[in-house]
C-alpha atoms as a PDB file:
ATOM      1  CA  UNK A   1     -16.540  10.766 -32.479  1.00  0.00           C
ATOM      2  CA  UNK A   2     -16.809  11.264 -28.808  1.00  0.00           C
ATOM      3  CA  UNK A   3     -14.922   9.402 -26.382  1.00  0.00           C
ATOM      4  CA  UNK A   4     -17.405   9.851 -23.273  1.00  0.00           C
ATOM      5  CA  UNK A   5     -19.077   7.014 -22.149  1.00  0.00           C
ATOM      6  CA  UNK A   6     -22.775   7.176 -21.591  1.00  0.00           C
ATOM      7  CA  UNK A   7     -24.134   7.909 -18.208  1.00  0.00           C
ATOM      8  CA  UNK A   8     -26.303   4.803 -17.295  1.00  0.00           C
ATOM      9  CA  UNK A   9     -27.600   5.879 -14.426  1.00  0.00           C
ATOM     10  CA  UNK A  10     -28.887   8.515 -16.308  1.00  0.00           C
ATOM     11  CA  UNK A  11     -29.584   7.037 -19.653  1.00  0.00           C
ATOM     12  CA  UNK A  12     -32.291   4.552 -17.411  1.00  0.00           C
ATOM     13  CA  UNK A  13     -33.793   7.456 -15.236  1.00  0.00           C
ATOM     14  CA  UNK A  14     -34.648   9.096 -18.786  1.00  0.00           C
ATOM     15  CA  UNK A  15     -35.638   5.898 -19.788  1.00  0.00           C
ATOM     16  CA  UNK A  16     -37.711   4.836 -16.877  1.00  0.00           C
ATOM     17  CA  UNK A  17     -39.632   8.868 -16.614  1.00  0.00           C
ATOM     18  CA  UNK A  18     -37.734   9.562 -13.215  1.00  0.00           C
ATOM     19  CA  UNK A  19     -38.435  13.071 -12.052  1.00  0.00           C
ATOM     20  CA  UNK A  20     -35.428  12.292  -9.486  1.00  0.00           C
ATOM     21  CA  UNK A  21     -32.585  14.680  -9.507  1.00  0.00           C
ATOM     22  CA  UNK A  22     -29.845  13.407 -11.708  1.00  0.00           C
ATOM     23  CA  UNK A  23     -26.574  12.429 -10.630  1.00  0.00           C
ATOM     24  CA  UNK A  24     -23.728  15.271 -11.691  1.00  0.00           C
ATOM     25  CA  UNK A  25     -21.070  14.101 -14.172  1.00  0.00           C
ATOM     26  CA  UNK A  26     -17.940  12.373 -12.956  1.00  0.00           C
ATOM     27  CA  UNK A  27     -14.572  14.255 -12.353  1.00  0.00           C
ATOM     28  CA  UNK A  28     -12.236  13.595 -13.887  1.00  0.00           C
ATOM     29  CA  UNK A  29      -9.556  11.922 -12.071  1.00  0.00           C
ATOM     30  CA  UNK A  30      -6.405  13.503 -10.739  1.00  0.00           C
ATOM     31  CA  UNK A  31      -3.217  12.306 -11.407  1.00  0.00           C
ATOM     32  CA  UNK A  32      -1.835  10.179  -8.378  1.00  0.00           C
ATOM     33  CA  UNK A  33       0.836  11.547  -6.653  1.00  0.00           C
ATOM     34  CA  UNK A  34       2.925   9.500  -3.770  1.00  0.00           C
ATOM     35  CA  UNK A  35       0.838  10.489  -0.263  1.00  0.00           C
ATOM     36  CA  UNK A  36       3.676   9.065   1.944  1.00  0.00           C
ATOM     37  CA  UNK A  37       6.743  11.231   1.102  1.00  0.00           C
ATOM     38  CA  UNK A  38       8.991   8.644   3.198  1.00  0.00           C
ATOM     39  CA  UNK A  39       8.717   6.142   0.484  1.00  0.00           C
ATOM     40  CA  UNK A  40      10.270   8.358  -2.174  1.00  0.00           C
ATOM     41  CA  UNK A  41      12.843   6.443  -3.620  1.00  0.00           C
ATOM     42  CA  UNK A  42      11.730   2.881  -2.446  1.00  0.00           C
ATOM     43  CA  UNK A  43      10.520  -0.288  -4.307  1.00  0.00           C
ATOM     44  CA  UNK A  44       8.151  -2.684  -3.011  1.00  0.00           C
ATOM     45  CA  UNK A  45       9.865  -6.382  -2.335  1.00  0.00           C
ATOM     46  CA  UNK A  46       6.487  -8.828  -2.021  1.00  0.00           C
ATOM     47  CA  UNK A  47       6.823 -12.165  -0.508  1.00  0.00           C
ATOM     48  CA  UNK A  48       4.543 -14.758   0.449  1.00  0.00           C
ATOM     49  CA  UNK A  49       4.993 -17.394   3.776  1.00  0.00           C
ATOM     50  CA  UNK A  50       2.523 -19.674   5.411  1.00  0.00           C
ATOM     51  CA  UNK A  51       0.186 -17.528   7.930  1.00  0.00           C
ATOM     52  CA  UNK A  52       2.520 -19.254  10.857  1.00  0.00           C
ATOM     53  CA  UNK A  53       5.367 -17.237   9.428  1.00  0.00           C
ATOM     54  CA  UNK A  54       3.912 -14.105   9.345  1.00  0.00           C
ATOM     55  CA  UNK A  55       2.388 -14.661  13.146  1.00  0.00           C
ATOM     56  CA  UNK A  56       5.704 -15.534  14.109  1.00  0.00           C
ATOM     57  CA  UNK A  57       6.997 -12.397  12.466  1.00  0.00           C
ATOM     58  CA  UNK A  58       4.649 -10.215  14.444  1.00  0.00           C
ATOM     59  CA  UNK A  59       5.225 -12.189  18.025  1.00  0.00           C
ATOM     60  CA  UNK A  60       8.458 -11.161  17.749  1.00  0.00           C
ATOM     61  CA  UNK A  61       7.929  -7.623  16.322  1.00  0.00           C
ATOM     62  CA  UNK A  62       5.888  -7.049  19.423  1.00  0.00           C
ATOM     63  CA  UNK A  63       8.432  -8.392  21.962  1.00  0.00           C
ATOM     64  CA  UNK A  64      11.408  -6.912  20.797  1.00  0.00           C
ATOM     65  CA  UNK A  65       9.078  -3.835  20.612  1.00  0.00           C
ATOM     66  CA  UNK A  66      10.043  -2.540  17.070  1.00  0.00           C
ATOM     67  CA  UNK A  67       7.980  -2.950  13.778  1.00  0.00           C
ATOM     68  CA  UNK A  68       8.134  -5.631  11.178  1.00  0.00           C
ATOM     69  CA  UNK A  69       9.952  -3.162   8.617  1.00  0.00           C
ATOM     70  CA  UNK A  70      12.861  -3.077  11.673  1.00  0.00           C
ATOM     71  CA  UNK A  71      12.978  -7.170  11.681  1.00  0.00           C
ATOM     72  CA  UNK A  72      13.058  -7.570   7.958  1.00  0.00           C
ATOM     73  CA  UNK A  73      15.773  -4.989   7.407  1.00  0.00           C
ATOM     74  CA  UNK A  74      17.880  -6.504  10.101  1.00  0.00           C
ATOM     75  CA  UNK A  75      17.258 -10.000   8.343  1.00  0.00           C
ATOM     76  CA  UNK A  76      18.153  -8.421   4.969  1.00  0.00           C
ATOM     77  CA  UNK A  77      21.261  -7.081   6.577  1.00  0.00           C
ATOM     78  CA  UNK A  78      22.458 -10.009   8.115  1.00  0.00           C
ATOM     79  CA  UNK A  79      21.946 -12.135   4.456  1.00  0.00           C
ATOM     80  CA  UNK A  80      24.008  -9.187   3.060  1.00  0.00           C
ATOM     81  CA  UNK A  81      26.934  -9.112   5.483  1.00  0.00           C
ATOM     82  CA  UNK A  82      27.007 -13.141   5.526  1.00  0.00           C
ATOM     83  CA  UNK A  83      27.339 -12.327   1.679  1.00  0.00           C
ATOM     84  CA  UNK A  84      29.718 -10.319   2.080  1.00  0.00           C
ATOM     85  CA  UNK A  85      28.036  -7.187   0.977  1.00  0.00           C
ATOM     86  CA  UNK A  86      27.103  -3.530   2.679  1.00  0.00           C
ATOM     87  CA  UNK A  87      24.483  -3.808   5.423  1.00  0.00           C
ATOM     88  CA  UNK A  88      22.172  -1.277   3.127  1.00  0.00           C
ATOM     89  CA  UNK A  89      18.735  -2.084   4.404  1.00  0.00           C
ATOM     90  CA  UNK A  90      17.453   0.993   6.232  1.00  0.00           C
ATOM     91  CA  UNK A  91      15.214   0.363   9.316  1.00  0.00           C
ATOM     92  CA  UNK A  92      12.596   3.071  10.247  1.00  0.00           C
ATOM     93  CA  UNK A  93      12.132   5.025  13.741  1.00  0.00           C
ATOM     94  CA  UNK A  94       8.818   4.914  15.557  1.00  0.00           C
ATOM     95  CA  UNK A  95       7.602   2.722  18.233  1.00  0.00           C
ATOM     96  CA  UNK A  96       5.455  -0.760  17.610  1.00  0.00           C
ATOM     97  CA  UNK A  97       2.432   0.834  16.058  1.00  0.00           C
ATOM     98  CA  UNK A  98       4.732   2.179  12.997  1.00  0.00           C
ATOM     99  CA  UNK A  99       4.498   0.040   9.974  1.00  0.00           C
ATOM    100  CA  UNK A 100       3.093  -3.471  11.338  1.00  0.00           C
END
């Protein structure tokens, strides 16, 4: 039993007497590897505000001239120290345009 799915495209150009050229088989798919080496190591943390939260967020990014990363981290930071636990959070180099 074969486990390749039929070609439509090609199945209804037979079908339909196209003299067309027909479309070459699909590759198959590489295996994904990470394209940004600086997140080796990292896990995603997703959140969800209002729109006015986010806005906010990026007002202030822009005048304190640093990146949204830079202002979460230094909010994660401060809930860890009030906490009582290691200021961990790393914030990232780069000007404005770097992760915002």
């Amino acid at each position: 039993m074969s486990t390749k799915k039929p070609d439509l495209a090609s199945a209804l150009a037979d079908a339909g007497g196209s003299t067309r050229r027909k479309a070459p088989p699909p590759e198959s798919p590489e295996p994904k590897t990470s394209s940004q080496p600086n997140r080796h190591g990292t896990r995603p943390i997703t959140v969800h505000f209002p729109k006015n939260v986010r806005d906010q967020l990026k007002i202030l990014a822009i005048q304190q001239d640093t990146t949204l990363h830079n202002l979460i981290a230094e909010a994660f930071n401060d809930l860890f120290a009030k906490y009582g636990r290691p200021e961990i959070a790393p914030k990232q180099g780069g000007g404005i345009n770097n992760g915002t």
